[in-house]
PDB file of N, CA and C in Angstrom:
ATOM      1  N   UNK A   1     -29.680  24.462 120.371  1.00  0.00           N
ATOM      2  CA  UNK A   1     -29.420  25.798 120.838  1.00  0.00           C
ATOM      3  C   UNK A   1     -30.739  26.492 121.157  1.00  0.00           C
ATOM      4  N   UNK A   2     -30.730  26.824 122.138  1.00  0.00           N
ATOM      5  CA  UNK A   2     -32.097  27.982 122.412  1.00  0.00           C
ATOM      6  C   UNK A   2     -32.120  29.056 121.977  1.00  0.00           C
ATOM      7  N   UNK A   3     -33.367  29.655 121.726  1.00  0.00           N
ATOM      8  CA  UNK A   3     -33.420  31.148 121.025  1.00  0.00           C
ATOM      9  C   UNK A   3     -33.859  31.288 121.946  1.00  0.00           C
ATOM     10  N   UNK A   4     -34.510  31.059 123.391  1.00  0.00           N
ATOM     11  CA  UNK A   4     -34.838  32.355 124.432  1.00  0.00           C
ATOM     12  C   UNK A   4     -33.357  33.033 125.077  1.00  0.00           C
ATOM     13  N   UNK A   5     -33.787  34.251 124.898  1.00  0.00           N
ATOM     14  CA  UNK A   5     -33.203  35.611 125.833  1.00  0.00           C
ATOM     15  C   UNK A   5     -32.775  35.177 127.321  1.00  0.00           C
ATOM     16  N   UNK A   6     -31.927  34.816 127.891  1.00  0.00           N
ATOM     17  CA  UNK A   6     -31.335  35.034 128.917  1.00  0.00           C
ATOM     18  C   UNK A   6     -31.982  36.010 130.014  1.00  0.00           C
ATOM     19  N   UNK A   7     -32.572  35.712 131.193  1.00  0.00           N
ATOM     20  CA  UNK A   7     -33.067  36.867 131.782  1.00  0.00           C
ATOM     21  C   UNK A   7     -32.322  37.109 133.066  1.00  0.00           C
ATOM     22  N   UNK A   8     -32.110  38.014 132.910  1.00  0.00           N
ATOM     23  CA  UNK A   8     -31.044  39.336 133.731  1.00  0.00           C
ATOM     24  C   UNK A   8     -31.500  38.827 135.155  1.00  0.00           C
ATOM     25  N   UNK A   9     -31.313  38.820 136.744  1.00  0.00           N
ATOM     26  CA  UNK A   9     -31.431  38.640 137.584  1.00  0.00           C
ATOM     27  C   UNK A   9     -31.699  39.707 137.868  1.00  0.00           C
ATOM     28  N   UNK A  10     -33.188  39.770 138.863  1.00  0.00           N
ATOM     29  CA  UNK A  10     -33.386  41.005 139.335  1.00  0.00           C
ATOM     30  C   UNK A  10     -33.772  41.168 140.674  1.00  0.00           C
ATOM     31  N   UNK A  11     -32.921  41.997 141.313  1.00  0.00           N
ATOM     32  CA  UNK A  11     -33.196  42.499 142.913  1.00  0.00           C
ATOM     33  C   UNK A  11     -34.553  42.163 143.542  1.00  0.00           C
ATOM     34  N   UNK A  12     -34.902  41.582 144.461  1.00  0.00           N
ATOM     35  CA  UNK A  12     -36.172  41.370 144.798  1.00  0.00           C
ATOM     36  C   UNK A  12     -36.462  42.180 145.690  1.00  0.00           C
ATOM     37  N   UNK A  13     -37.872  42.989 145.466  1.00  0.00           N
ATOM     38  CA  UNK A  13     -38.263  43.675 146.296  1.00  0.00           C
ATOM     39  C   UNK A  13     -38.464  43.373 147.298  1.00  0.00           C
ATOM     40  N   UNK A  14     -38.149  43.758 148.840  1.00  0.00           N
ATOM     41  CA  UNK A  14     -38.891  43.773 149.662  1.00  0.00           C
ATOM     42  C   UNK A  14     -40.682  43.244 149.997  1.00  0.00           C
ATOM     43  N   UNK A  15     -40.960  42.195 150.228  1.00  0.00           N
ATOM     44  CA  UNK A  15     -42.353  42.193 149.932  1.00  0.00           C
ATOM     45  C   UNK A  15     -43.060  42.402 152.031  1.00  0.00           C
ATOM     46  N   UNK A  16     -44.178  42.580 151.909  1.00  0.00           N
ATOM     47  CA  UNK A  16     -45.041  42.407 152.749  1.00  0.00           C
ATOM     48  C   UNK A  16     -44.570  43.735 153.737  1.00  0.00           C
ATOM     49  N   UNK A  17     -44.276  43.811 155.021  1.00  0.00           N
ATOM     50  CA  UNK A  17     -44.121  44.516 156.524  1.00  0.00           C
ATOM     51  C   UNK A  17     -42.732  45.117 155.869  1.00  0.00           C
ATOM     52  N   UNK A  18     -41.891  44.663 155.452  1.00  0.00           N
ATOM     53  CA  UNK A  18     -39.881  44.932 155.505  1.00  0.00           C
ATOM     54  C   UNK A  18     -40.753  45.824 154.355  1.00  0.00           C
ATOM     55  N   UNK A  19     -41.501  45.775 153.317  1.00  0.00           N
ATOM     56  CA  UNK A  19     -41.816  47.045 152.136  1.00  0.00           C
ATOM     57  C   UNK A  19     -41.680  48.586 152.752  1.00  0.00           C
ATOM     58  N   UNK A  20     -42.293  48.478 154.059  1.00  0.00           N
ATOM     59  CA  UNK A  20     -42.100  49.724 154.169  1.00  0.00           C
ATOM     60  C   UNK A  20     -40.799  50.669 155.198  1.00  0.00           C
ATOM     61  N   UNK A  21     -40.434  49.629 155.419  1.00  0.00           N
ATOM     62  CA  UNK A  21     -38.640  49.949 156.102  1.00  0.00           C
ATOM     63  C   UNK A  21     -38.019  50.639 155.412  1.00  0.00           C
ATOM     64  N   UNK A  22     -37.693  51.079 153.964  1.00  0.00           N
ATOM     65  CA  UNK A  22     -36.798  52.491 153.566  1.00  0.00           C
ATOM     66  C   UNK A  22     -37.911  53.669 154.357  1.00  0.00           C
ATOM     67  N   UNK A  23     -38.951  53.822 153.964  1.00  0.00           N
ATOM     68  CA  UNK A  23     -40.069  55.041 154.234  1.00  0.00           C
ATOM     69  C   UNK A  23     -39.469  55.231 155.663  1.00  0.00           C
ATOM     70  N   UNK A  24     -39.551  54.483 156.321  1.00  0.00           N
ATOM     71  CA  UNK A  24     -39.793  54.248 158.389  1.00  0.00           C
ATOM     72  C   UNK A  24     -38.424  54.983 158.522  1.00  0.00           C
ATOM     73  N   UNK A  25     -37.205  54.435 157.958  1.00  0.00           N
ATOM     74  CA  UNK A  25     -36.265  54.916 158.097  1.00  0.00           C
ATOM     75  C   UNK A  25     -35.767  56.485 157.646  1.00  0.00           C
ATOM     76  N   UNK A  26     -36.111  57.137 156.377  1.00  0.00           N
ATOM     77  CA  UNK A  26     -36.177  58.099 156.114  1.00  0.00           C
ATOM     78  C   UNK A  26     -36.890  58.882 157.391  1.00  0.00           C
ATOM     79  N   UNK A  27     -38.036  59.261 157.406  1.00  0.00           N
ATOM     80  CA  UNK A  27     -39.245  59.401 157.904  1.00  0.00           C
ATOM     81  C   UNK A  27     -38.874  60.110 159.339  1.00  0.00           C
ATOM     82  N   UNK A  28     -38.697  58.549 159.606  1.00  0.00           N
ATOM     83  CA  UNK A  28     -38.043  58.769 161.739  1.00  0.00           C
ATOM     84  C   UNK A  28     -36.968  59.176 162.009  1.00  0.00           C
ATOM     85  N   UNK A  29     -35.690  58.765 160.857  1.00  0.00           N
ATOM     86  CA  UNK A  29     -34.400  58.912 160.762  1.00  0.00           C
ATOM     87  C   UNK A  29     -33.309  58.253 162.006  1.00  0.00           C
ATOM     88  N   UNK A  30     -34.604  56.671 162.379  1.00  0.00           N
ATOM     89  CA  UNK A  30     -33.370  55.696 162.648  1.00  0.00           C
ATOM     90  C   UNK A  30     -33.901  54.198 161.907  1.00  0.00           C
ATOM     91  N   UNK A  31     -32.236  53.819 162.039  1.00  0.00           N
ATOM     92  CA  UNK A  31     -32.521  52.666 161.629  1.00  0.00           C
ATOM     93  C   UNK A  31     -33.185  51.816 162.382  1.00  0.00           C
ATOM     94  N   UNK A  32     -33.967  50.403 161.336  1.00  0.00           N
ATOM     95  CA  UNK A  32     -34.951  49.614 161.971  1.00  0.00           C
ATOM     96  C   UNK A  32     -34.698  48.664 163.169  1.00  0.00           C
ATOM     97  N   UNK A  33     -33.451  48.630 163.460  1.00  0.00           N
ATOM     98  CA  UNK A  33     -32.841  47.955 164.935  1.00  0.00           C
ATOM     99  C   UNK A  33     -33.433  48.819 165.907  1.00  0.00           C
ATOM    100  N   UNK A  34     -33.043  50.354 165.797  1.00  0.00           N
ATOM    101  CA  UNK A  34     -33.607  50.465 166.939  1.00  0.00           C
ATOM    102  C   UNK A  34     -35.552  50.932 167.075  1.00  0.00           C
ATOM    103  N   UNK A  35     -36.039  50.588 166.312  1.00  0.00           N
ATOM    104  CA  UNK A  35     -37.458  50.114 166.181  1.00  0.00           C
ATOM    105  C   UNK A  35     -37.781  48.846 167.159  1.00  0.00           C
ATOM    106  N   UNK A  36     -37.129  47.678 166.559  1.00  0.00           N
ATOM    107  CA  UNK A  36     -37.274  46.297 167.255  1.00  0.00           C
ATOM    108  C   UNK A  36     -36.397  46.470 168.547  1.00  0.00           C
ATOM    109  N   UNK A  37     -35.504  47.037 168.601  1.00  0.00           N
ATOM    110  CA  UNK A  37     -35.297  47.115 170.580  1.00  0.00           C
ATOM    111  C   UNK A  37     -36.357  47.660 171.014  1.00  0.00           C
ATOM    112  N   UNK A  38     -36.395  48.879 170.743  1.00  0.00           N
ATOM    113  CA  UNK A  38     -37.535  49.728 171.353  1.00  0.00           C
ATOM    114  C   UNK A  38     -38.712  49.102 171.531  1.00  0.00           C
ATOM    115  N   UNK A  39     -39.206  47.778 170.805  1.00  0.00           N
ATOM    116  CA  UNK A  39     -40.228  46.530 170.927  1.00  0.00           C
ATOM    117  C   UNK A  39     -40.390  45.388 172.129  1.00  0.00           C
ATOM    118  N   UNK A  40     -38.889  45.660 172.644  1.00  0.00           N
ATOM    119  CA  UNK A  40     -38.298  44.835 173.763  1.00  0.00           C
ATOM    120  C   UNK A  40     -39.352  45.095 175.151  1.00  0.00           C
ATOM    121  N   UNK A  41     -39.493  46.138 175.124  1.00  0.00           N
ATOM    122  CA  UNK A  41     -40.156  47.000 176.307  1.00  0.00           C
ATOM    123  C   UNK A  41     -41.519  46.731 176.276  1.00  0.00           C
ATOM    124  N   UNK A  42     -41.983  45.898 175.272  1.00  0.00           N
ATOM    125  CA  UNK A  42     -43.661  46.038 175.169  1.00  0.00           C
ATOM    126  C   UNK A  42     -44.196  44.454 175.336  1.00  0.00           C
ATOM    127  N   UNK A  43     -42.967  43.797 175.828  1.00  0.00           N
ATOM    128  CA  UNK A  43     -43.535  42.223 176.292  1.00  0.00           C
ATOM    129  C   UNK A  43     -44.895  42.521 176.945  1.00  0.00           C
ATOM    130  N   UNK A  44     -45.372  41.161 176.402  1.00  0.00           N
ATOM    131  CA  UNK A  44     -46.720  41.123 176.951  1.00  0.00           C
ATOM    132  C   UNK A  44     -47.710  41.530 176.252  1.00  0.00           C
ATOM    133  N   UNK A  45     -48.049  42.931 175.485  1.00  0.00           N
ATOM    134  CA  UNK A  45     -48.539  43.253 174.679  1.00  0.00           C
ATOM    135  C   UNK A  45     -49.014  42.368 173.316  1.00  0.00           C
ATOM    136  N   UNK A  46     -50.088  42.972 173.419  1.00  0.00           N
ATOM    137  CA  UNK A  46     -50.841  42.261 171.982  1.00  0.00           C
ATOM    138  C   UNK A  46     -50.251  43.376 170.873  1.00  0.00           C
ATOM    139  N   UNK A  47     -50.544  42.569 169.585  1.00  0.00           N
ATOM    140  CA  UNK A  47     -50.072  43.361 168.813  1.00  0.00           C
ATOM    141  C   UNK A  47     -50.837  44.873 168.220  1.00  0.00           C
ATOM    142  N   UNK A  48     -52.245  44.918 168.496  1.00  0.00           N
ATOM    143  CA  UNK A  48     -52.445  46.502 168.876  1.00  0.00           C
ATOM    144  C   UNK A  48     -51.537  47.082 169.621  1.00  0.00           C
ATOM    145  N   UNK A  49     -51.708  46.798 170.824  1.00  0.00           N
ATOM    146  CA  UNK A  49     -51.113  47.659 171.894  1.00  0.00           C
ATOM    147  C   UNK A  49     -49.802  48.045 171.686  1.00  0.00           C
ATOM    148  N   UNK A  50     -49.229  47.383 170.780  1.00  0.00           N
ATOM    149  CA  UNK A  50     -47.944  47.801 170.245  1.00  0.00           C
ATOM    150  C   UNK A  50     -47.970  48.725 169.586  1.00  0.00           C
ATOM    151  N   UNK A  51     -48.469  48.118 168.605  1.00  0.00           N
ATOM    152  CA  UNK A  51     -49.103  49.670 167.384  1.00  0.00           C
ATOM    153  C   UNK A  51     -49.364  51.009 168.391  1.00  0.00           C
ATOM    154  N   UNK A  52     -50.244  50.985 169.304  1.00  0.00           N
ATOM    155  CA  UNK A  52     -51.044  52.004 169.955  1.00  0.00           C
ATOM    156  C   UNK A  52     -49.752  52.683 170.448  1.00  0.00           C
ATOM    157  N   UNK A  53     -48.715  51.972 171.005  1.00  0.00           N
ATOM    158  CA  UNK A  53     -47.674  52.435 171.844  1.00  0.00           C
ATOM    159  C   UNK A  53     -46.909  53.468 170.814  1.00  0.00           C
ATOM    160  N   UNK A  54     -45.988  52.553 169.700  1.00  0.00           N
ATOM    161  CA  UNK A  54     -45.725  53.136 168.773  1.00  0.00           C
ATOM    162  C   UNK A  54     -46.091  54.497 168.301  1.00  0.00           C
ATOM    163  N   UNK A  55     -47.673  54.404 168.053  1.00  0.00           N
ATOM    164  CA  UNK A  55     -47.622  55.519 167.453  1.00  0.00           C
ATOM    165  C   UNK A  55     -48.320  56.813 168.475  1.00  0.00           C
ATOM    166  N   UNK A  56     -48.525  56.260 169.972  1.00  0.00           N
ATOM    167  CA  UNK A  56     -48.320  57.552 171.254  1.00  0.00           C
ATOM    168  C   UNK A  56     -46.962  58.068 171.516  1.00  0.00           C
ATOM    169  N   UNK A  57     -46.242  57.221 171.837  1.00  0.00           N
ATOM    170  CA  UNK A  57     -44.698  57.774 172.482  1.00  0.00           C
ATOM    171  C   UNK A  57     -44.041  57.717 171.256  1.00  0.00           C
ATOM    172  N   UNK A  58     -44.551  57.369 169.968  1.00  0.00           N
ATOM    173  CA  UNK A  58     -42.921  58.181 168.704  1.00  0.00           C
ATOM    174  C   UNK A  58     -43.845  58.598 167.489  1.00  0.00           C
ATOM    175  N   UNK A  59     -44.845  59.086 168.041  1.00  0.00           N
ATOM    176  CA  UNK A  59     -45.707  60.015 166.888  1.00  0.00           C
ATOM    177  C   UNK A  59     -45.480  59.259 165.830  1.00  0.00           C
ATOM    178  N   UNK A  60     -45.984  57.725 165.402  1.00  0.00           N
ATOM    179  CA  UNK A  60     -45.571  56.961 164.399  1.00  0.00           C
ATOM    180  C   UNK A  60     -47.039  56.762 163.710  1.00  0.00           C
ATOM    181  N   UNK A  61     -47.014  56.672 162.342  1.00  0.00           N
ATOM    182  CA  UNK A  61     -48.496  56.719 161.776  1.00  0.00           C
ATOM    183  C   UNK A  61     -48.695  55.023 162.001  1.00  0.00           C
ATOM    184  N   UNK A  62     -49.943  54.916 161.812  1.00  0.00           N
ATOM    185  CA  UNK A  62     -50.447  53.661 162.038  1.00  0.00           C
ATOM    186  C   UNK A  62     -49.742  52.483 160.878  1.00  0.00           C
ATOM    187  N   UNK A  63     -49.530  53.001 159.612  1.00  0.00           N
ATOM    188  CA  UNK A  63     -49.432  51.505 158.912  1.00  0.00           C
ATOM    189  C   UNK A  63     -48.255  51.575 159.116  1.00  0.00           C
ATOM    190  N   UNK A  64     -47.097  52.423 159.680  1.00  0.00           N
ATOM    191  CA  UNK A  64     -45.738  52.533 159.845  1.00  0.00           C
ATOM    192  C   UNK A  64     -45.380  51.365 161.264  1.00  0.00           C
ATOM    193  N   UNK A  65     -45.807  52.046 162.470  1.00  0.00           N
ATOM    194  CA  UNK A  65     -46.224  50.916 163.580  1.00  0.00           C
ATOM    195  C   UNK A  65     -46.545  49.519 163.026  1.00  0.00           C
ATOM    196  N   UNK A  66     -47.636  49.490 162.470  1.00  0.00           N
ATOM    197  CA  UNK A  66     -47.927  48.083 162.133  1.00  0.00           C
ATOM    198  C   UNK A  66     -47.442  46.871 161.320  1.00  0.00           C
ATOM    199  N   UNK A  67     -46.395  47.690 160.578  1.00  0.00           N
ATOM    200  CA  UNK A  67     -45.426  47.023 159.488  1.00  0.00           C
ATOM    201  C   UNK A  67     -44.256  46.427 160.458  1.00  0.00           C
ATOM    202  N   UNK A  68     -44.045  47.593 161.336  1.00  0.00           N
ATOM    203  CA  UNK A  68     -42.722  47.476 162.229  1.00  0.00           C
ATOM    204  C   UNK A  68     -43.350  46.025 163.401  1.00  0.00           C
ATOM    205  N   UNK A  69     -44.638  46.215 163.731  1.00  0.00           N
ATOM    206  CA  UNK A  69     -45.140  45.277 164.766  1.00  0.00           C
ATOM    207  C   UNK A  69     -44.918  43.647 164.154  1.00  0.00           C
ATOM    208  N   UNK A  70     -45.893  43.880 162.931  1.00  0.00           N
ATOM    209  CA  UNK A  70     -45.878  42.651 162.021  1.00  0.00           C
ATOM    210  C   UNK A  70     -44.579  41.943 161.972  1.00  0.00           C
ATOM    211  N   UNK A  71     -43.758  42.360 161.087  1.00  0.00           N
ATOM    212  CA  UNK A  71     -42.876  41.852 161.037  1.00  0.00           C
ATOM    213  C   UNK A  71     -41.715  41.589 162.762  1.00  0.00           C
ATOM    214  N   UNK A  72     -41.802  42.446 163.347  1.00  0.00           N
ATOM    215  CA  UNK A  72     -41.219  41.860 164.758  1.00  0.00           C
ATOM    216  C   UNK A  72     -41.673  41.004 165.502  1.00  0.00           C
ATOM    217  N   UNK A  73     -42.982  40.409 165.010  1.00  0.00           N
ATOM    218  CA  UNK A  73     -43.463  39.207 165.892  1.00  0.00           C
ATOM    219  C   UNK A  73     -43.120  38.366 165.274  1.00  0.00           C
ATOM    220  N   UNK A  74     -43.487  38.501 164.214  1.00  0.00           N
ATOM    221  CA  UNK A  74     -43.085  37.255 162.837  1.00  0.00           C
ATOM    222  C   UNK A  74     -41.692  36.468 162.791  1.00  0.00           C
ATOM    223  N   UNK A  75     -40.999  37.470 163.004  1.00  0.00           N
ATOM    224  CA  UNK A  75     -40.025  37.051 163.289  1.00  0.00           C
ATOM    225  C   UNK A  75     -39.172  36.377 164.371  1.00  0.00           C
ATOM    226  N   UNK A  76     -39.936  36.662 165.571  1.00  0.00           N
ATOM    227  CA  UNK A  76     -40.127  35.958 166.750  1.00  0.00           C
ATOM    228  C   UNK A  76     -40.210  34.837 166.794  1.00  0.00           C
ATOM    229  N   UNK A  77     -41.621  34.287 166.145  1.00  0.00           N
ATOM    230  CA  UNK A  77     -41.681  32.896 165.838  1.00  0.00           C
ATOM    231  C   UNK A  77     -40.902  31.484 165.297  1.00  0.00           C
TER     232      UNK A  77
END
């Protein structure tokens, strides 16, 4: 019989770029779909220029853009 404690399963945080998707969403007050459409439009672009876009045409702070960039390329792949 074991005497270790059983450990409870626990929700995994969000790690890396998706960490900051509740904030983005509060914040902007849409959800992160229409972030990554709105990404559709920036073919071609390096991933600055995304960022840069982001945060000219939707007044988006930089690590907010860049979380949203990150992870939409990443996921690309």
């Amino acid at each position: 019989m074991s005497t270790e404690t059983p450990r409870m399963a626990t929700p995994s945080k969000p790690q890396g770029p998706a960490s900051y998707f509740p904030s983005i969403e509060k914040k902007y007050g849409k959800p992160m779909a229409h972030w990554f459409d709105a990404l559709q439009s920036c073919k071609g672009m390096k991933h600055m220029e995304m960022v840069a876009w982001l945060k000219s045409e939707h007044s988006m702070g930089h690590g907010h853009a860049n979380a949203i960039v990150a992870h939409w390329l990443a996921a690309k792949k």
